[in-house]
PDB file of N, CA and C in Angstrom:
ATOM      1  N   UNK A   1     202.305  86.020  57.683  1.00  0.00           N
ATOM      2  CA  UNK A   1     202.401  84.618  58.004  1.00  0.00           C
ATOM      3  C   UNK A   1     201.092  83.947  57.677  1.00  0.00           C
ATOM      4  N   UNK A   2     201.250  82.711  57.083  1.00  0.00           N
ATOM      5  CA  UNK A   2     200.000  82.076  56.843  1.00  0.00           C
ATOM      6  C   UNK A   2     199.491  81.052  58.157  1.00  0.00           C
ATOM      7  N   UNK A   3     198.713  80.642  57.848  1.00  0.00           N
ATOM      8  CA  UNK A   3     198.148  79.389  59.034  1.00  0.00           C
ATOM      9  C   UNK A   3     197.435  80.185  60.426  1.00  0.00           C
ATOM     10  N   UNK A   4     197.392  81.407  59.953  1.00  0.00           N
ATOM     11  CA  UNK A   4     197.020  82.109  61.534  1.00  0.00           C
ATOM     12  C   UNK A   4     197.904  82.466  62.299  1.00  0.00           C
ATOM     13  N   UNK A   5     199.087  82.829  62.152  1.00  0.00           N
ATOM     14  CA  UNK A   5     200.184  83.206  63.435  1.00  0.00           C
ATOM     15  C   UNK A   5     201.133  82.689  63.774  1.00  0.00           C
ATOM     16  N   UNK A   6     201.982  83.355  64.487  1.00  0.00           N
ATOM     17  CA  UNK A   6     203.428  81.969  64.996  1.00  0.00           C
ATOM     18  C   UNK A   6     202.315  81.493  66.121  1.00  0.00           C
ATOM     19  N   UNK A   7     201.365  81.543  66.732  1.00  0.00           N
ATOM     20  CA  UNK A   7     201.580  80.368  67.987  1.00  0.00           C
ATOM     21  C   UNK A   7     200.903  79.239  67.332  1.00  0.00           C
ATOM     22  N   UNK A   8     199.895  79.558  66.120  1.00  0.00           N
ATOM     23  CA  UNK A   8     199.338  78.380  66.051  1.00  0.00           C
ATOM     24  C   UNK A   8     200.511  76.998  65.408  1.00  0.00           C
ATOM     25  N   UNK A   9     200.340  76.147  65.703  1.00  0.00           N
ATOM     26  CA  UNK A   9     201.126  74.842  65.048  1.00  0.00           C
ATOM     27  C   UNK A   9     200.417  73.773  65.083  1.00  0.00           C
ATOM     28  N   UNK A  10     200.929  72.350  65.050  1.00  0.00           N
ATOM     29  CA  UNK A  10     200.002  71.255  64.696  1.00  0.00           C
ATOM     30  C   UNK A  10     200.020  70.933  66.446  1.00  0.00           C
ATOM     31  N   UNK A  11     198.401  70.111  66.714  1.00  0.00           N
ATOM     32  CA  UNK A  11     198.078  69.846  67.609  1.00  0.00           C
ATOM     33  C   UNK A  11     198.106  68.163  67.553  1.00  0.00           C
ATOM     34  N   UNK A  12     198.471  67.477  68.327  1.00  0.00           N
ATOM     35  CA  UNK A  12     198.327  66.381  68.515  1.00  0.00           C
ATOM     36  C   UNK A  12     197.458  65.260  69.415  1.00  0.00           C
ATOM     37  N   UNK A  13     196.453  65.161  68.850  1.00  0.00           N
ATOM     38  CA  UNK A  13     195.409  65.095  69.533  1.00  0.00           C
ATOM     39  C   UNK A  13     194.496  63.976  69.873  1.00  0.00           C
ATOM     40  N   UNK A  14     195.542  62.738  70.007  1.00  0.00           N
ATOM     41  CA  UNK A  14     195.738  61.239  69.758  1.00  0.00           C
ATOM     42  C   UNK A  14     196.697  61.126  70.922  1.00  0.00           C
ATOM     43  N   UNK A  15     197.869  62.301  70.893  1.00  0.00           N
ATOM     44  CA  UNK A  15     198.421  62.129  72.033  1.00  0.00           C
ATOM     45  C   UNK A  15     198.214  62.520  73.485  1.00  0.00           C
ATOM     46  N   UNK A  16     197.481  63.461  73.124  1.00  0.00           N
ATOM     47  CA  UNK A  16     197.141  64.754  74.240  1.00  0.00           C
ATOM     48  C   UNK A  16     195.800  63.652  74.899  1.00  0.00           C
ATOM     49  N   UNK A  17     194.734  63.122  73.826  1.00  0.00           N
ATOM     50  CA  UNK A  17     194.276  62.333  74.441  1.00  0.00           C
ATOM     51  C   UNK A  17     194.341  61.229  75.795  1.00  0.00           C
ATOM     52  N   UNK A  18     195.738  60.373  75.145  1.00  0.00           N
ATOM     53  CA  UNK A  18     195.944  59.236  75.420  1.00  0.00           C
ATOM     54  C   UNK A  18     196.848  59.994  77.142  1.00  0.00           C
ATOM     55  N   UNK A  19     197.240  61.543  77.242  1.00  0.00           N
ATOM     56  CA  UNK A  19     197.905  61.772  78.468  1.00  0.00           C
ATOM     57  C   UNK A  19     196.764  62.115  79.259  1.00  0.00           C
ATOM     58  N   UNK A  20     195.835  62.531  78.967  1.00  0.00           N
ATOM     59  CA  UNK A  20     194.466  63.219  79.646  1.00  0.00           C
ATOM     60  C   UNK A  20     193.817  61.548  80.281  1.00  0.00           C
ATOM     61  N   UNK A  21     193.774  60.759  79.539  1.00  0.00           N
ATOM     62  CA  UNK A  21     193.471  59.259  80.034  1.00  0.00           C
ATOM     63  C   UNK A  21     194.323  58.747  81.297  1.00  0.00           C
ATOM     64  N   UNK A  22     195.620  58.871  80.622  1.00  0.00           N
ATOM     65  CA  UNK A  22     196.529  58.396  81.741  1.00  0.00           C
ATOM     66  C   UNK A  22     196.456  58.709  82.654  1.00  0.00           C
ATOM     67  N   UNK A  23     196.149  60.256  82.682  1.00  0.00           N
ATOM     68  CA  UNK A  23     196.476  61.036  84.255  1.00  0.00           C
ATOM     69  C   UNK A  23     195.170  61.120  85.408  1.00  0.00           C
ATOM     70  N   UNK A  24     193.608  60.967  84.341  1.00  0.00           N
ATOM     71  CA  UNK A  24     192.688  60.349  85.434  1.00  0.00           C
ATOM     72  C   UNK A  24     193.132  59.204  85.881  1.00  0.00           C
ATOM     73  N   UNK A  25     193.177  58.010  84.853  1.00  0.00           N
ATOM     74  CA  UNK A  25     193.519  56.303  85.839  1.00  0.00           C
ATOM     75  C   UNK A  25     193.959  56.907  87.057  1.00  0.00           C
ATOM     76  N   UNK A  26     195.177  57.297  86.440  1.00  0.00           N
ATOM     77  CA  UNK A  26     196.204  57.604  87.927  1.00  0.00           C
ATOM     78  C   UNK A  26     195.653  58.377  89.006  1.00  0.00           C
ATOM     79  N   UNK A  27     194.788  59.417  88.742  1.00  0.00           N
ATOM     80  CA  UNK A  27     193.998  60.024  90.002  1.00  0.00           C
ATOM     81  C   UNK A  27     193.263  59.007  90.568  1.00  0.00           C
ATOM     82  N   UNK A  28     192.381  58.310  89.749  1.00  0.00           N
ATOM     83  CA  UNK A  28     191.168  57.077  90.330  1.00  0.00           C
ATOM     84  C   UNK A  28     191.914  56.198  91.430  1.00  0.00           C
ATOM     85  N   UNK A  29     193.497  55.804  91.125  1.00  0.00           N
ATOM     86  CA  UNK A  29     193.715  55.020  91.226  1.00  0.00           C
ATOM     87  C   UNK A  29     194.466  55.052  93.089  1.00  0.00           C
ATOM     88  N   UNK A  30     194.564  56.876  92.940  1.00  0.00           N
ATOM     89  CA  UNK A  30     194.746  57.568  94.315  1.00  0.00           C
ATOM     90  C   UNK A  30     194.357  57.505  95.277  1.00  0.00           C
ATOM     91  N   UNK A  31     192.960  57.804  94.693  1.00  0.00           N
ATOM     92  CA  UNK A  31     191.773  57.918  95.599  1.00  0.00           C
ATOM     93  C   UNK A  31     190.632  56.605  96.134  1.00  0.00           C
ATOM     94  N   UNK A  32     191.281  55.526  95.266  1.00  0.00           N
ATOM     95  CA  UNK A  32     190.893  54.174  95.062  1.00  0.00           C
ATOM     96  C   UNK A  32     190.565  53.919  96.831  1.00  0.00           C
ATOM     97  N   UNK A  33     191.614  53.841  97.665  1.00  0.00           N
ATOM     98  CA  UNK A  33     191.286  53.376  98.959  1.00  0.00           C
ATOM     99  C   UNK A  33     191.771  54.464  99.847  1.00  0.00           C
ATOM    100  N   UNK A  34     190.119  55.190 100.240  1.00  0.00           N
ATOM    101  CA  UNK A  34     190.386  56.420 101.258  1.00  0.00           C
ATOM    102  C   UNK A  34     191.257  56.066 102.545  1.00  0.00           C
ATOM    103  N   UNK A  35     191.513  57.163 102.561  1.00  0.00           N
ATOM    104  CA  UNK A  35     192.331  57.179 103.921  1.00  0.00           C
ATOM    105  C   UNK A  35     191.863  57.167 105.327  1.00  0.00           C
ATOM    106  N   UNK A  36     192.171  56.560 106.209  1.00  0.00           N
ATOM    107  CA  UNK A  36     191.677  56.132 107.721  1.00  0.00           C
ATOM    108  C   UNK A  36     191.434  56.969 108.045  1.00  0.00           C
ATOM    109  N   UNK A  37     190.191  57.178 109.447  1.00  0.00           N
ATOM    110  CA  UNK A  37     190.504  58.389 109.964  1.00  0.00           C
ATOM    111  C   UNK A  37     191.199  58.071 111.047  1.00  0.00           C
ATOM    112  N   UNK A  38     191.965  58.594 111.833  1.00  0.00           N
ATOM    113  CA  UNK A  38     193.048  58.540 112.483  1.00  0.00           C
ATOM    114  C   UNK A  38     192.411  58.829 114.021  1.00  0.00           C
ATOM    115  N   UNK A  39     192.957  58.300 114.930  1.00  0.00           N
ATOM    116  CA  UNK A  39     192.610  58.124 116.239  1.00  0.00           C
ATOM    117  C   UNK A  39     192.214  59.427 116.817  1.00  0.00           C
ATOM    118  N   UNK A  40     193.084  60.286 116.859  1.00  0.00           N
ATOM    119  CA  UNK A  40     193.723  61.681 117.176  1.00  0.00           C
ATOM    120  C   UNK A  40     192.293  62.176 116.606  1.00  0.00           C
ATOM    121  N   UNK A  41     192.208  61.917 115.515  1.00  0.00           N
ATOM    122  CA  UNK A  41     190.829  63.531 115.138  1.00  0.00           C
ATOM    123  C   UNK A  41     189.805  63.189 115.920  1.00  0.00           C
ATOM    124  N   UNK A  42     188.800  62.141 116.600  1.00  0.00           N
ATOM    125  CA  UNK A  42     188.235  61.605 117.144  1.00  0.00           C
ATOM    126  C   UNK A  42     188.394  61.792 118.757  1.00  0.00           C
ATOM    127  N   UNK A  43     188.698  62.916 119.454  1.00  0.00           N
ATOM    128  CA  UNK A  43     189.075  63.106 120.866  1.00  0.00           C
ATOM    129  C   UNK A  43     188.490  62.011 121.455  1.00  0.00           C
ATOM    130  N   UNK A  44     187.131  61.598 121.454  1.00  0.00           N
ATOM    131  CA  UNK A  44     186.267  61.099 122.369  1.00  0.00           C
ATOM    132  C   UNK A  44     185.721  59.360 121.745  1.00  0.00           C
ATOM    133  N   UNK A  45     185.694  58.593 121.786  1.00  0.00           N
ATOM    134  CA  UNK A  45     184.610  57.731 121.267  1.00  0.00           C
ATOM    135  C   UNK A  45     183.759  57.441 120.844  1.00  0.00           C
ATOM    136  N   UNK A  46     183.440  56.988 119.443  1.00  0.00           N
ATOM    137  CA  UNK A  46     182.066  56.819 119.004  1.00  0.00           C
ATOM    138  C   UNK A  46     180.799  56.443 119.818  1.00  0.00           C
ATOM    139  N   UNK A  47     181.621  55.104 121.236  1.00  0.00           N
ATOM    140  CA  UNK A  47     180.304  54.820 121.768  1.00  0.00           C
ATOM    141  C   UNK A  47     180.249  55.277 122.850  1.00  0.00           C
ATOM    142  N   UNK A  48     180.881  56.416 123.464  1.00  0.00           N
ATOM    143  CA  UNK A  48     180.536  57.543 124.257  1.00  0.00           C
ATOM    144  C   UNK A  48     178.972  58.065 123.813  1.00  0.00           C
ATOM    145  N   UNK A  49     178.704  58.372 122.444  1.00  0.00           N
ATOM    146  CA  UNK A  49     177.795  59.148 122.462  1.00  0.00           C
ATOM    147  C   UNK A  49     176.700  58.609 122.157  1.00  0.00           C
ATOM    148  N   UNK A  50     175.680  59.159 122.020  1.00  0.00           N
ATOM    149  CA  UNK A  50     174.014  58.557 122.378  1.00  0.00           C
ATOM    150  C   UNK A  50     173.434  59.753 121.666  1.00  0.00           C
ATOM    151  N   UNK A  51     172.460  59.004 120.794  1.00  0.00           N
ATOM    152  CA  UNK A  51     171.791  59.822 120.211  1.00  0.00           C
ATOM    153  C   UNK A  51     170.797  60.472 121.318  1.00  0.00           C
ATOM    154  N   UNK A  52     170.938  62.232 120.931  1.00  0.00           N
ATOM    155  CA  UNK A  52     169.944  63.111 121.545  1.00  0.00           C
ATOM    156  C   UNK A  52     171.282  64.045 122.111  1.00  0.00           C
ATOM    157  N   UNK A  53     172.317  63.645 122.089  1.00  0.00           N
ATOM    158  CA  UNK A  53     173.679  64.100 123.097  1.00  0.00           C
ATOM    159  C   UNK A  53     173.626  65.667 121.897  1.00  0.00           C
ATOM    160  N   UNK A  54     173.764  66.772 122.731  1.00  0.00           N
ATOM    161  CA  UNK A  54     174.099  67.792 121.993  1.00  0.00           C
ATOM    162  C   UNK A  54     175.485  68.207 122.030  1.00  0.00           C
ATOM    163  N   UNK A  55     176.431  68.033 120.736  1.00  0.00           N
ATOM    164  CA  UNK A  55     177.907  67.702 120.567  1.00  0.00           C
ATOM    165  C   UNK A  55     178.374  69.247 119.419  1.00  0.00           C
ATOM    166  N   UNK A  56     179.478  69.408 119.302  1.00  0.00           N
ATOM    167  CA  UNK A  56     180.006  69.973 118.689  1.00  0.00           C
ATOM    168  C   UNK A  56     180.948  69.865 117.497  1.00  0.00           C
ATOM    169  N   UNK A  57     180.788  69.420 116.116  1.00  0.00           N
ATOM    170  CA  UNK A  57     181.460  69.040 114.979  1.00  0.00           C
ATOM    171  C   UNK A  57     181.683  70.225 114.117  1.00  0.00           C
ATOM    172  N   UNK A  58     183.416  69.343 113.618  1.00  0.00           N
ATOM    173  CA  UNK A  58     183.767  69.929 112.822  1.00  0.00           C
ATOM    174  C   UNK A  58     184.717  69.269 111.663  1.00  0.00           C
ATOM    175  N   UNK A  59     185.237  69.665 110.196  1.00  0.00           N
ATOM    176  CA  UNK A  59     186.182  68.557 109.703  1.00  0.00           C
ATOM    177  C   UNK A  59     187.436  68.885 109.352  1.00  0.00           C
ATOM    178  N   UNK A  60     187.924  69.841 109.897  1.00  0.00           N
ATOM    179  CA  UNK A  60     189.347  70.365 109.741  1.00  0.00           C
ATOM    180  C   UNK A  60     189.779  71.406 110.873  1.00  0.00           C
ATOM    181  N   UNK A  61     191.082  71.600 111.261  1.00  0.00           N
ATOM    182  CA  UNK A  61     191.551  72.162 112.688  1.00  0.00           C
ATOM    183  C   UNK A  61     191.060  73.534 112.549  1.00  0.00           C
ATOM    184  N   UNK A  62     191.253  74.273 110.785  1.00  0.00           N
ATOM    185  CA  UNK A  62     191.094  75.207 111.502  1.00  0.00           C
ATOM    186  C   UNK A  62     189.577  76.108 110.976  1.00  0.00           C
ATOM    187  N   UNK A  63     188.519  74.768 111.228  1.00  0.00           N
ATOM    188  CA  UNK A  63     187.269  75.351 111.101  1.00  0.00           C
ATOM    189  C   UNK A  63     186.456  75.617 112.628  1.00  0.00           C
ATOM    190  N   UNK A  64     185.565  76.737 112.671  1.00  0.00           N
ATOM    191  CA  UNK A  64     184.852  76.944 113.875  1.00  0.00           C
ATOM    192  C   UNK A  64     184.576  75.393 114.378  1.00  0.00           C
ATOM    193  N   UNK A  65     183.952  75.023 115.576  1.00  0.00           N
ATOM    194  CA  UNK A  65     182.876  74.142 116.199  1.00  0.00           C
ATOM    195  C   UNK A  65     181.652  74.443 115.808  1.00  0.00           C
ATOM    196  N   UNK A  66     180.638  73.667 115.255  1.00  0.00           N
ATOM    197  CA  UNK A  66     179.118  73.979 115.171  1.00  0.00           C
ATOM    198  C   UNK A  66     178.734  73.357 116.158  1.00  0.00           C
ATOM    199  N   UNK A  67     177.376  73.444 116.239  1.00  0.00           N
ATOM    200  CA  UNK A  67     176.778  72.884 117.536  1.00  0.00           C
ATOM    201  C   UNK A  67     176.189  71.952 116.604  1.00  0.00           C
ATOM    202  N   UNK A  68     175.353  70.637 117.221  1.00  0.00           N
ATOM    203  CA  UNK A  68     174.447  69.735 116.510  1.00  0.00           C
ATOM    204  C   UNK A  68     174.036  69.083 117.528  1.00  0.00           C
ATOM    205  N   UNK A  69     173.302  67.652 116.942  1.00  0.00           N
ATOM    206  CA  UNK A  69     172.693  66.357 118.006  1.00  0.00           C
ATOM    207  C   UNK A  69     172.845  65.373 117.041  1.00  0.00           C
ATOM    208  N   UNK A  70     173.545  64.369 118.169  1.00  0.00           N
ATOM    209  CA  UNK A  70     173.579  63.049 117.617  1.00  0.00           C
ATOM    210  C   UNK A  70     171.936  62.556 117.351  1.00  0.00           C
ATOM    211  N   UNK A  71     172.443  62.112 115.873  1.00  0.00           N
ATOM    212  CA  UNK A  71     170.970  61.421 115.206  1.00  0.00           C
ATOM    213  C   UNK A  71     171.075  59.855 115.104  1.00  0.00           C
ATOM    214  N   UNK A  72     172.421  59.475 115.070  1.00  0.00           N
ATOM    215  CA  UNK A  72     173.191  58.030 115.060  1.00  0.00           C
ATOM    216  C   UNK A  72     174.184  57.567 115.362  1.00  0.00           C
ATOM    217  N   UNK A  73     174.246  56.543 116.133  1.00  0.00           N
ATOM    218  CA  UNK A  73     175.415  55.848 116.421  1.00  0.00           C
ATOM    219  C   UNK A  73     176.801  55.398 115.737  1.00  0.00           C
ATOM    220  N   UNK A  74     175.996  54.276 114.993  1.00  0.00           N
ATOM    221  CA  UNK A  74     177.452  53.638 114.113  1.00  0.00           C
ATOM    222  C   UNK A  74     176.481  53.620 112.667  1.00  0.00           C
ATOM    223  N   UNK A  75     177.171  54.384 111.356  1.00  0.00           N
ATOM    224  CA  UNK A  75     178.440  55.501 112.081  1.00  0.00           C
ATOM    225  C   UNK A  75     177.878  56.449 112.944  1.00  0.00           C
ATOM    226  N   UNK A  76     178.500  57.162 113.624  1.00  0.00           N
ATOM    227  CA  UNK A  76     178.216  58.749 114.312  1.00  0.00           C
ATOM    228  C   UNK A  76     178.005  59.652 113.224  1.00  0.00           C
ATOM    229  N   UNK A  77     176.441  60.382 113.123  1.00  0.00           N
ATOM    230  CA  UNK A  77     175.942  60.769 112.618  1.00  0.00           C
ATOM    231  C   UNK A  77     175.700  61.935 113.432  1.00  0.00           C
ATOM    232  N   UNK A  78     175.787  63.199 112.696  1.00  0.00           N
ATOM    233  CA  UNK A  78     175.132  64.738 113.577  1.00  0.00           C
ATOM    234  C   UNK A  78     174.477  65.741 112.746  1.00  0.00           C
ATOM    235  N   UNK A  79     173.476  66.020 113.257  1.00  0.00           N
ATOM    236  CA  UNK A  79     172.354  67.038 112.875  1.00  0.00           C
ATOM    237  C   UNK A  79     172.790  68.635 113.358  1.00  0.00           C
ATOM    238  N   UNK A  80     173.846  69.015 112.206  1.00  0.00           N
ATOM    239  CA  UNK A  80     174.027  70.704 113.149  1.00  0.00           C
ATOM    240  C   UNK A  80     172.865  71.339 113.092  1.00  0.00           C
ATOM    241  N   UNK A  81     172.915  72.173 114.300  1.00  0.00           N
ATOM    242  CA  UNK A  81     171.347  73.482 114.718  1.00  0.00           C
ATOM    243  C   UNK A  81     171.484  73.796 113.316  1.00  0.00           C
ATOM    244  N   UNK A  82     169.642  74.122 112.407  1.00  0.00           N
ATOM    245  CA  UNK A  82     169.385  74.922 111.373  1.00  0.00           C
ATOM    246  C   UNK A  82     169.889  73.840 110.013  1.00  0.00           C
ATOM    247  N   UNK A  83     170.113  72.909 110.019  1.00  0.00           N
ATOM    248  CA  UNK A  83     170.090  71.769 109.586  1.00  0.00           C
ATOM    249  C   UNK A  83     168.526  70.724 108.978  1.00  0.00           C
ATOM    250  N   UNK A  84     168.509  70.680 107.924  1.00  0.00           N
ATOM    251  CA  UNK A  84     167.254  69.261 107.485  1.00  0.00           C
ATOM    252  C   UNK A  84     168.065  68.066 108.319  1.00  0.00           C
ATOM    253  N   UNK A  85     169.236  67.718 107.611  1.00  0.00           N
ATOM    254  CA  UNK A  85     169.766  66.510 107.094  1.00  0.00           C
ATOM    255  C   UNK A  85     171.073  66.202 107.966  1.00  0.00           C
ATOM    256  N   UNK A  86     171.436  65.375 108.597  1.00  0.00           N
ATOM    257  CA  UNK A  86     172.516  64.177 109.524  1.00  0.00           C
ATOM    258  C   UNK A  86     173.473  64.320 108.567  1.00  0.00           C
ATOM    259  N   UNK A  87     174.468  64.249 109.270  1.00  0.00           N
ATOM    260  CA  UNK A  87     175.984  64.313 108.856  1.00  0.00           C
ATOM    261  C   UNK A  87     177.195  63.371 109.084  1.00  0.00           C
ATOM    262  N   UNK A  88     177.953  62.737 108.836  1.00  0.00           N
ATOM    263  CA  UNK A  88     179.271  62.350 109.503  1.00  0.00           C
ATOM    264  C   UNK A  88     180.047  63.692 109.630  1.00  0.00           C
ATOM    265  N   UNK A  89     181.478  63.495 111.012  1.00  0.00           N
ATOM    266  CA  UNK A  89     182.356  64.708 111.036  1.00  0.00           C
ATOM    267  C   UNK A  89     183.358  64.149 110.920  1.00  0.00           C
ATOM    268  N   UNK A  90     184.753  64.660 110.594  1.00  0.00           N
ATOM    269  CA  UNK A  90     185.839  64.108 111.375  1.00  0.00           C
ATOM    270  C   UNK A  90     186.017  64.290 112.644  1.00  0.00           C
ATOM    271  N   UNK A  91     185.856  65.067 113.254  1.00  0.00           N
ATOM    272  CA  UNK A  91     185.949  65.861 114.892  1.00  0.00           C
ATOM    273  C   UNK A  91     184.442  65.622 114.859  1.00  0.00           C
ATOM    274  N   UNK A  92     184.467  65.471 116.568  1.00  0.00           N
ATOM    275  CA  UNK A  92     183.197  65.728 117.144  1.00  0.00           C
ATOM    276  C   UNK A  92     183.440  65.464 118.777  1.00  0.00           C
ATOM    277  N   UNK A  93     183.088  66.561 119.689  1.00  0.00           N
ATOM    278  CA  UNK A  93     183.101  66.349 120.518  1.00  0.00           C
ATOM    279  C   UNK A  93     181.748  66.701 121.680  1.00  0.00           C
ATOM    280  N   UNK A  94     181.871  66.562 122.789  1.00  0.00           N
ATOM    281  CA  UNK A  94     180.343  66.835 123.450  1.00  0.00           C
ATOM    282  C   UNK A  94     180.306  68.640 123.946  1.00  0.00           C
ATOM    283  N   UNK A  95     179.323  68.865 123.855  1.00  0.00           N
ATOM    284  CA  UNK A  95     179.122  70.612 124.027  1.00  0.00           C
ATOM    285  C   UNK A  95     179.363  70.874 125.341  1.00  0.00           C
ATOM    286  N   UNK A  96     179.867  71.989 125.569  1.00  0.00           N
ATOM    287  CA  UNK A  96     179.562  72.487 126.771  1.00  0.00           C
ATOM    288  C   UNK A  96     178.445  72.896 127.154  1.00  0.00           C
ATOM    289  N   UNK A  97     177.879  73.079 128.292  1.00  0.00           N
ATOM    290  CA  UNK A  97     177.187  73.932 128.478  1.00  0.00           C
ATOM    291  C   UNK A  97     177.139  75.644 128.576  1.00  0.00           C
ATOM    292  N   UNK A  98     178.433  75.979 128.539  1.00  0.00           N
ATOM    293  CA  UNK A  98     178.850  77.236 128.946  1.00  0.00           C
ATOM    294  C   UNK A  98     178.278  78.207 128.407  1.00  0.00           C
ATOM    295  N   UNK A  99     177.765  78.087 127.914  1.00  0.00           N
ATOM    296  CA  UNK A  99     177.393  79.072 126.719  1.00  0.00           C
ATOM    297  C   UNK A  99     178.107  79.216 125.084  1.00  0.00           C
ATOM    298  N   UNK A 100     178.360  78.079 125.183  1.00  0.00           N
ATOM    299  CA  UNK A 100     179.541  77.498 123.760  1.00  0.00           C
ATOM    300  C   UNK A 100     178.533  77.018 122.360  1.00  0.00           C
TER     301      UNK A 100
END
């Protein structure tokens, strides 16, 4: 067989383009206006907490709790232990003392 093989054939590459275009817009266009965060992930109130409060964040159900300290208010900002740098969470709630 000439041309290199049966798989090779003609590539179209004007079209393949113009679908690779289309299909980012359409992602951009997804992600255009994030989604709320929802009451529910938020157990407690933003203005419950006070910076210095040692709290527990996390951003999905089924990740551990870290420990941290509020560094800011609005938004709610947290510094987990062993941390440089402040964070937003989705979850965040206040620590126990228990030994938690």
């Amino acid at each position: 067989m000439s041309g290199g093989g049966a798989l090779w054939g003609k590539f179209d590459e004007a079209g393949n383009e113009a679908g690779f275009k289309a299909a980012v817009e359409a992602w951009r266009q997804s992600k255009a206006t994030p989604e709320p965060v929802k009451a529910a992930q938020r157990p407690e109130s933003e203005a419950s907490f006070q910076v210095g409060d040692e709290v527990e964040v996390r951003d999905y159900e089924d990740q551990t709790w870290n420990p941290g300290v509020v560094t800011w208010t609005e938004p709610l900002k947290v510094q987990p232990f062993g941390k440089q740098k402040s964070f937003t969470f989705e979850m965040v709630q206040k620590r126990c003392n228990a030994g938690t």
